[in-house]
C-alpha atoms as a PDB file:
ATOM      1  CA  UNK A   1      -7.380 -13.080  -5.961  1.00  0.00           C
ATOM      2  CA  UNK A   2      -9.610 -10.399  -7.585  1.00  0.00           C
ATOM      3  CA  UNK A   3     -12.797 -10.790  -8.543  1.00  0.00           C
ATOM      4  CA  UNK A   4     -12.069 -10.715 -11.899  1.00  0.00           C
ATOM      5  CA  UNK A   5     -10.002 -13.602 -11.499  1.00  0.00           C
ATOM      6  CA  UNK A   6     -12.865 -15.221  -9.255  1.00  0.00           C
ATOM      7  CA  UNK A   7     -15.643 -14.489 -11.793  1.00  0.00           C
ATOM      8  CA  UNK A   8     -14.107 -15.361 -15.168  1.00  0.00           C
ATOM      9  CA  UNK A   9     -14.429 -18.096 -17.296  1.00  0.00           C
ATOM     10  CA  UNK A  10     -11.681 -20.892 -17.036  1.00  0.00           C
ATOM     11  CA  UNK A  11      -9.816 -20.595 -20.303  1.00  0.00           C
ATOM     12  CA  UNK A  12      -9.867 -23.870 -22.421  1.00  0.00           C
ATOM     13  CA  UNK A  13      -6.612 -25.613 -22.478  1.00  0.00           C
ATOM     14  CA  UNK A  14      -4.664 -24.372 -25.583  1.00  0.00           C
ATOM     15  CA  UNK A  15      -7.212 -21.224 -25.695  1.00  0.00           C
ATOM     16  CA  UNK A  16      -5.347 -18.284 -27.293  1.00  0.00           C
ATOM     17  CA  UNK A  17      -5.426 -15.154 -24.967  1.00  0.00           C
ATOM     18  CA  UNK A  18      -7.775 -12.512 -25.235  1.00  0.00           C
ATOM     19  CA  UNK A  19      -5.991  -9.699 -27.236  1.00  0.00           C
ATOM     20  CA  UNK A  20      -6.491  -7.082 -24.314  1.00  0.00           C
ATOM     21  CA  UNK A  21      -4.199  -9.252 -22.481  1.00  0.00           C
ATOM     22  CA  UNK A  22      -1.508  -9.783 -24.820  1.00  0.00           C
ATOM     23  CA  UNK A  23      -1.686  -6.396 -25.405  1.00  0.00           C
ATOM     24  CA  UNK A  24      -1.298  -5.597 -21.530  1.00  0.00           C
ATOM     25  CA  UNK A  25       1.639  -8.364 -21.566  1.00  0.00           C
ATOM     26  CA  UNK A  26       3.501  -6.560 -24.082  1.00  0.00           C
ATOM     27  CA  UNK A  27       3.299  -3.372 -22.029  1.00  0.00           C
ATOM     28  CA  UNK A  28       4.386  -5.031 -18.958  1.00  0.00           C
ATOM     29  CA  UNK A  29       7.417  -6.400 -20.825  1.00  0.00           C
ATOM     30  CA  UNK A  30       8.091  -2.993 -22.128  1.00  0.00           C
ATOM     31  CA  UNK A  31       8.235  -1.297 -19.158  1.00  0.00           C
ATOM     32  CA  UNK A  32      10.089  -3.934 -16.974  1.00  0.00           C
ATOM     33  CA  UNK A  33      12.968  -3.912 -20.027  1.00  0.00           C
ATOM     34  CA  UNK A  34      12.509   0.018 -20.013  1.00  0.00           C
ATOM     35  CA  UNK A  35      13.136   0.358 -15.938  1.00  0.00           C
ATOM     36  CA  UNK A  36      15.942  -2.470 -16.055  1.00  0.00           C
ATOM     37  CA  UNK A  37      17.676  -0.676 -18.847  1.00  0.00           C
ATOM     38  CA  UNK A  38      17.374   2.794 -17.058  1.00  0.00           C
ATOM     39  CA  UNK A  39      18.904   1.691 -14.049  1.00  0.00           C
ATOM     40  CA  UNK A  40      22.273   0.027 -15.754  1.00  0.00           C
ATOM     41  CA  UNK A  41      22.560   3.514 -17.981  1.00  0.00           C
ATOM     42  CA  UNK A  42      21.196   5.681 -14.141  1.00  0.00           C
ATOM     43  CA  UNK A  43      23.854   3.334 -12.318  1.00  0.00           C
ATOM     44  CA  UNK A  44      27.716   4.941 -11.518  1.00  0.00           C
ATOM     45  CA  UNK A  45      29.038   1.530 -13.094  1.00  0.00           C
ATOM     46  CA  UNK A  46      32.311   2.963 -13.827  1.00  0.00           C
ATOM     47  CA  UNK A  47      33.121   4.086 -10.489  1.00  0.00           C
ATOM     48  CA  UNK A  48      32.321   1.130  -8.654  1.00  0.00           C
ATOM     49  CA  UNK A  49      35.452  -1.353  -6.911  1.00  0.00           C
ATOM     50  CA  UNK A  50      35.883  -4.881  -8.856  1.00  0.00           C
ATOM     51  CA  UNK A  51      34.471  -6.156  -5.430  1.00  0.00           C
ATOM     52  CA  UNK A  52      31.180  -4.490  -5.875  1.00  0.00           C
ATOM     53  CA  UNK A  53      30.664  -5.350  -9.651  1.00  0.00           C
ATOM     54  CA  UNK A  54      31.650  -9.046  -8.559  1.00  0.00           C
ATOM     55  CA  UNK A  55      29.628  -8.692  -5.342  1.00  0.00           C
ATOM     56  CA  UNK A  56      26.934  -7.190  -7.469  1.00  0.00           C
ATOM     57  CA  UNK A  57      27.148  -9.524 -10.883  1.00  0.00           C
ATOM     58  CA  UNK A  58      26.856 -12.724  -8.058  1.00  0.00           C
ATOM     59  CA  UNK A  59      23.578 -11.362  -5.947  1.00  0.00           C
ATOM     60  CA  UNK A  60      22.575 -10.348 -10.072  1.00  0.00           C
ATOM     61  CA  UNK A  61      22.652 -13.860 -10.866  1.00  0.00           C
ATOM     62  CA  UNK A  62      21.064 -15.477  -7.644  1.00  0.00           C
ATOM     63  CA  UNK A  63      17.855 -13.011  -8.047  1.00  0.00           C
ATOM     64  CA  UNK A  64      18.222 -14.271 -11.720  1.00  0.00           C
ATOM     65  CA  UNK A  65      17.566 -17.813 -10.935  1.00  0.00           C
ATOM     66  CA  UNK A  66      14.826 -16.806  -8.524  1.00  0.00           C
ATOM     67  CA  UNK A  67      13.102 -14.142 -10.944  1.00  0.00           C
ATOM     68  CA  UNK A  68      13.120 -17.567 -13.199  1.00  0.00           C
ATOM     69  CA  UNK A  69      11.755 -19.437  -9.964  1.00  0.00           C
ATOM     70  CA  UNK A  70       9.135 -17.214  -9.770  1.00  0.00           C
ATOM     71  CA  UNK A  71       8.030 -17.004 -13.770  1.00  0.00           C
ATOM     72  CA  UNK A  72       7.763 -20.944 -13.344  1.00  0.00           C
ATOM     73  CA  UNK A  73       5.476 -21.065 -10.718  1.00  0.00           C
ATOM     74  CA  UNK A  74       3.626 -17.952 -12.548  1.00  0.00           C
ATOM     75  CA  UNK A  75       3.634 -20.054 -15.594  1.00  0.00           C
ATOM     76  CA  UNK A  76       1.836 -22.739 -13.351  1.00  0.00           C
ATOM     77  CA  UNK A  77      -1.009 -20.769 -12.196  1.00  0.00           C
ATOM     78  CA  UNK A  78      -1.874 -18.729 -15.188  1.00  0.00           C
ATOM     79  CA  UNK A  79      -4.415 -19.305 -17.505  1.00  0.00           C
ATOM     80  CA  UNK A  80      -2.124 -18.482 -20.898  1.00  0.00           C
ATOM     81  CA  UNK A  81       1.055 -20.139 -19.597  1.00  0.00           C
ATOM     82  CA  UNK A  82       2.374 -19.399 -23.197  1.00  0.00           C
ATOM     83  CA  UNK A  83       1.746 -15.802 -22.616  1.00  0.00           C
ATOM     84  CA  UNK A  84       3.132 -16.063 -19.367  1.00  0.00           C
ATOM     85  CA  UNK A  85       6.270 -18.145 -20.222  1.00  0.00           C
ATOM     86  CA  UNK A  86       7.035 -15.305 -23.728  1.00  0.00           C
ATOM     87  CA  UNK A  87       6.916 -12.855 -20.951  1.00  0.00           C
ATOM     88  CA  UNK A  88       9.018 -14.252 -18.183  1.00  0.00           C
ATOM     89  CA  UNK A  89      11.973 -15.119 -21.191  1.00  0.00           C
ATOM     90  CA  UNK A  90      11.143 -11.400 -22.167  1.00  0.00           C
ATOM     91  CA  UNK A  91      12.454  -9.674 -19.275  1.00  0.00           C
ATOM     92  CA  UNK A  92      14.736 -12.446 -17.894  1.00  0.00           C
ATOM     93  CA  UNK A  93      16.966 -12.339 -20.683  1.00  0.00           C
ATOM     94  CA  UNK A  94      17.139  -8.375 -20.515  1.00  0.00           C
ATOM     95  CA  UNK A  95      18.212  -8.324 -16.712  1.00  0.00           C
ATOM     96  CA  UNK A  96      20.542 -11.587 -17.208  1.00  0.00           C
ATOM     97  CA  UNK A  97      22.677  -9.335 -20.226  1.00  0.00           C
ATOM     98  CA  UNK A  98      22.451  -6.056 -18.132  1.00  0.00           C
ATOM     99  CA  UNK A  99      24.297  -8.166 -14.926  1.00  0.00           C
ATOM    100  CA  UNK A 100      27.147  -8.832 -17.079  1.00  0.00           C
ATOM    101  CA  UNK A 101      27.060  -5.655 -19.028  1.00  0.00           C
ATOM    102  CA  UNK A 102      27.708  -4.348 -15.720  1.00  0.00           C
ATOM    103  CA  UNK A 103      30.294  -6.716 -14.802  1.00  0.00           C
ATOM    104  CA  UNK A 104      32.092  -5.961 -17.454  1.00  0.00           C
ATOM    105  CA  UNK A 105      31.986  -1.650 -17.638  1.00  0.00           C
ATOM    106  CA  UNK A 106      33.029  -1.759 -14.217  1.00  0.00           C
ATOM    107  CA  UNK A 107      35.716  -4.037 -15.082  1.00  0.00           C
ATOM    108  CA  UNK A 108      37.274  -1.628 -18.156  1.00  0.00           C
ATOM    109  CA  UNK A 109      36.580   1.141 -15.568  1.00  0.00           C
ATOM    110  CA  UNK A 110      38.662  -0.233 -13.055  1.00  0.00           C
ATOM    111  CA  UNK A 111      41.067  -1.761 -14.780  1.00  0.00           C
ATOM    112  CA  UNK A 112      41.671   0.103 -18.472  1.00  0.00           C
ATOM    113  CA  UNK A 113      43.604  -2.932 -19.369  1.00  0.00           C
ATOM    114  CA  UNK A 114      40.820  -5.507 -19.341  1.00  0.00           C
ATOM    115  CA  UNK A 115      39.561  -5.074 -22.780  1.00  0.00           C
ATOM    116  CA  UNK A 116      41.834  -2.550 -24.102  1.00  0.00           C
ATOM    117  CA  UNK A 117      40.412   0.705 -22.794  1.00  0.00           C
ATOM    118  CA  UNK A 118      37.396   1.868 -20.905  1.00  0.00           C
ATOM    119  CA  UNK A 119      33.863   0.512 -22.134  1.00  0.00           C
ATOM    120  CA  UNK A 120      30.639   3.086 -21.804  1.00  0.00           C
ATOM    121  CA  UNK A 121      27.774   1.854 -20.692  1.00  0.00           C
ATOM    122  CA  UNK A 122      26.452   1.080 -24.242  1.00  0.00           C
ATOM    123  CA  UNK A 123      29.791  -0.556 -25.173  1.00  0.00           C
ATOM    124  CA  UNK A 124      29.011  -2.925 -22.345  1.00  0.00           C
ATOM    125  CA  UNK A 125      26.144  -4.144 -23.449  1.00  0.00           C
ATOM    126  CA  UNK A 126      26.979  -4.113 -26.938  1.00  0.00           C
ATOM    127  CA  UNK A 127      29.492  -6.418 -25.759  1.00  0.00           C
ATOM    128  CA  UNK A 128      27.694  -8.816 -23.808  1.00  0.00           C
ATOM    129  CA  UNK A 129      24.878  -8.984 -26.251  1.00  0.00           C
ATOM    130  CA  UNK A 130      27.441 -10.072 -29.055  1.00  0.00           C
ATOM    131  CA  UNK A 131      28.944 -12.567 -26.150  1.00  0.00           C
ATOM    132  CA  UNK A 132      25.170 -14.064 -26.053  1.00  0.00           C
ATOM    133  CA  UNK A 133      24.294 -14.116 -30.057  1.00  0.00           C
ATOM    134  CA  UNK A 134      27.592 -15.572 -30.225  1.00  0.00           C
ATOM    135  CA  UNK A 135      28.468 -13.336 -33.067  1.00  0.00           C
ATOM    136  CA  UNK A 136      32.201 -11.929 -31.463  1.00  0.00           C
ATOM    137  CA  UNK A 137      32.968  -9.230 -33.922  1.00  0.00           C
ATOM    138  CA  UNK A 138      36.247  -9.049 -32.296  1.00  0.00           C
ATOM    139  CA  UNK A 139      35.802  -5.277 -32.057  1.00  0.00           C
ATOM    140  CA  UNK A 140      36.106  -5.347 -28.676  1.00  0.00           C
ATOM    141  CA  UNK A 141      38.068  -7.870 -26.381  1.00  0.00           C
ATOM    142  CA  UNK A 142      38.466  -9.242 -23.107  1.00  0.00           C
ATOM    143  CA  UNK A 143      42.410  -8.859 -22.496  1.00  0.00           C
ATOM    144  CA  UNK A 144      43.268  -9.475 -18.722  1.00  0.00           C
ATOM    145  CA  UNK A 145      42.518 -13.104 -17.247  1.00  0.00           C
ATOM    146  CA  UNK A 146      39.984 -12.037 -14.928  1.00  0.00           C
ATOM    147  CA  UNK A 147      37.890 -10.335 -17.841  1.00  0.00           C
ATOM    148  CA  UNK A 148      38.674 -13.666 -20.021  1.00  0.00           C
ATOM    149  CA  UNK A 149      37.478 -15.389 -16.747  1.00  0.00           C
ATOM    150  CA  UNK A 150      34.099 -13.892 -16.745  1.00  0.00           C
ATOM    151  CA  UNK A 151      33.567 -13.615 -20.212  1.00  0.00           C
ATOM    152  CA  UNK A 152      34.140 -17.543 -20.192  1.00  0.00           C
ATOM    153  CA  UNK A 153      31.909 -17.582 -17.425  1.00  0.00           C
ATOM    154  CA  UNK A 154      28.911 -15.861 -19.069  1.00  0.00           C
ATOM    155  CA  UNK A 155      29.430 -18.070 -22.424  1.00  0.00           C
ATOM    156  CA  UNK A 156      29.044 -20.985 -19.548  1.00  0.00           C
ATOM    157  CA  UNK A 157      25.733 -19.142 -18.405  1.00  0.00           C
ATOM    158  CA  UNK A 158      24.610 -18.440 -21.884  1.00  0.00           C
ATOM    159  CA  UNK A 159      24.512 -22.303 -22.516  1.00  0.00           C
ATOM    160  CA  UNK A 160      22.557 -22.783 -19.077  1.00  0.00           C
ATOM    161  CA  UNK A 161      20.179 -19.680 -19.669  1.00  0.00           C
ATOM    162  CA  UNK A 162      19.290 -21.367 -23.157  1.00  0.00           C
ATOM    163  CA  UNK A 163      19.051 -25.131 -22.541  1.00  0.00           C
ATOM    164  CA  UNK A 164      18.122 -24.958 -18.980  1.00  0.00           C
ATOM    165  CA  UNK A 165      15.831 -22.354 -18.461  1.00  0.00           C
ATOM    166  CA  UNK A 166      14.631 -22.832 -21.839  1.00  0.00           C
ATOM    167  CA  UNK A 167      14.146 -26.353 -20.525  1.00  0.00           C
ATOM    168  CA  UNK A 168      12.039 -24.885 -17.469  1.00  0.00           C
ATOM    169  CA  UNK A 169       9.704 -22.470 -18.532  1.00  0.00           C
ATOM    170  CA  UNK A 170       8.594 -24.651 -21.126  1.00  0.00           C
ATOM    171  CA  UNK A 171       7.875 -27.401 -19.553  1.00  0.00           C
ATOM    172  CA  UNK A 172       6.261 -25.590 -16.840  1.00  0.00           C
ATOM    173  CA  UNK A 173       3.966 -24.511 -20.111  1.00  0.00           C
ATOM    174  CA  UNK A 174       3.659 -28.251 -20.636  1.00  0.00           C
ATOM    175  CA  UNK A 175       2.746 -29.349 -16.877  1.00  0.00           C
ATOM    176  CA  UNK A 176       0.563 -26.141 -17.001  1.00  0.00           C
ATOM    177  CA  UNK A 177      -1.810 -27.301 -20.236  1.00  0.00           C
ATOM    178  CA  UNK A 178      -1.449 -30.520 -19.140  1.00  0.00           C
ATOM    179  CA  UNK A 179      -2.845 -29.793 -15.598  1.00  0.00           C
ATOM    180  CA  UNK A 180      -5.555 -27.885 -17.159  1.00  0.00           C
ATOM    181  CA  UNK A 181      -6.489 -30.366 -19.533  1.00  0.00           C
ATOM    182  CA  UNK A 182      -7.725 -33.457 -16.788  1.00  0.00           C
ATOM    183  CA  UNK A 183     -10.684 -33.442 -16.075  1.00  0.00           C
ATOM    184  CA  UNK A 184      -9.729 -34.034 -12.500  1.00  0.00           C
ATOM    185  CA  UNK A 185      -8.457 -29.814 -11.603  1.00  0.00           C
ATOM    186  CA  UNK A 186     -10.524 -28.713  -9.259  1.00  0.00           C
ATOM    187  CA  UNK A 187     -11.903 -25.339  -9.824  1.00  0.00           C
ATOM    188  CA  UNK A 188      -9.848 -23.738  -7.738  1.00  0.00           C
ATOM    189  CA  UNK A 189      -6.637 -25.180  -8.957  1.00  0.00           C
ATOM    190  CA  UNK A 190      -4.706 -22.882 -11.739  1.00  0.00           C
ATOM    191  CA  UNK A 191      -6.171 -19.445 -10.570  1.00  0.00           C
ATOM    192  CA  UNK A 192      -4.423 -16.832 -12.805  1.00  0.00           C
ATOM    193  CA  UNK A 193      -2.357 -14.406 -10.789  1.00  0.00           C
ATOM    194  CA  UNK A 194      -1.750 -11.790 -13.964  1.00  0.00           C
ATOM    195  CA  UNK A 195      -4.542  -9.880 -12.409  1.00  0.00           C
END
């Protein structure tokens, strides 16, 4: 806890952020999505085995459901859980498409057959992103069963990451306001940890 933290005001539940710190949120955001995105384009994807890009898209999507673990309980103990929970969907969502952007490069690396020819790196996430909106322009297709397998399989996780997690953070921005709102918190209850 800094003192910053131990010497501020309690915000008012509902109390819009300062604009310093939405202004530092939006930088933090930037940069995590900056560094995730370096890394897929930095990463050899397309010489990597189907066993690491599986091995790799599964670990992916355990530390995905514990980076959302860990935005909840953030969301919890922060004094803008709004803020908090627009900045935990802001870089979840970026590292969830660049997992199966992955999955998939390595895939058309591997295996030239999977969606008709080799994918680059942008290709792949071009790909997955028009997976996630839905939109399928068709201009590039999964072929094989196993790349039909975990297309299906992110269209699955797609649902989950918007209903469920969705379902989370939000209503950890609920419990958060709501917790903040009775009378009853003590004062050390809710401590923000942004600092």
């Amino acid at each position: 806890m800094t003192a910053e933290t131990e010497d501020a005001p309690r915000a008012e539940p509902g109390a819009r952020p300062p604009s310093w710190r939405v202004v530092w949120t939006l930088l933090r955001v930037a940069g995590s999505v900056a560094v995730l995105v370096a890394l897929y384009y930095a990463l050899p994807l397309d010489h990597s085995s189907l066993a690491t890009a599986a091995a790799v898209l599964l670990t992916g999507l355990v530390g995905f459901a514990a980076l959302v673990a860990l935005q909840v309980r953030s969301i919890l103990r922060s004094r803008y859980p709004g803020l908090r929970a627009v900045e935990a969907m802001a870089i979840s969502i970026p590292f969830f498409l660049l997992l199966f952007a992955s999955a998939y490069v390595t895939m058309a690396a591997q295996s030239p057959g999977s969606f008709g020819g080799s994918l680059s790196h942008t290709d792949g996430l071009y790909f997955t992103v028009t997976v996630f909106s839905t939109v399928g322009f068709g201009d590039i297709t999964a072929h094989s069963q196993a790349a039909r397998l975990v297309v299906t399989g992110q269209m699955v996780a797609d649902l989950v990451v918007f209903g469920l997690a969705l379902k989370v953070i939000v209503g950890a921005v609920r419990r958060s306001r709501k917790r903040r709102s009775t009378p009853a918190a003590s004062p050390g209850d809710g401590e923000d940890e942004d600092e």
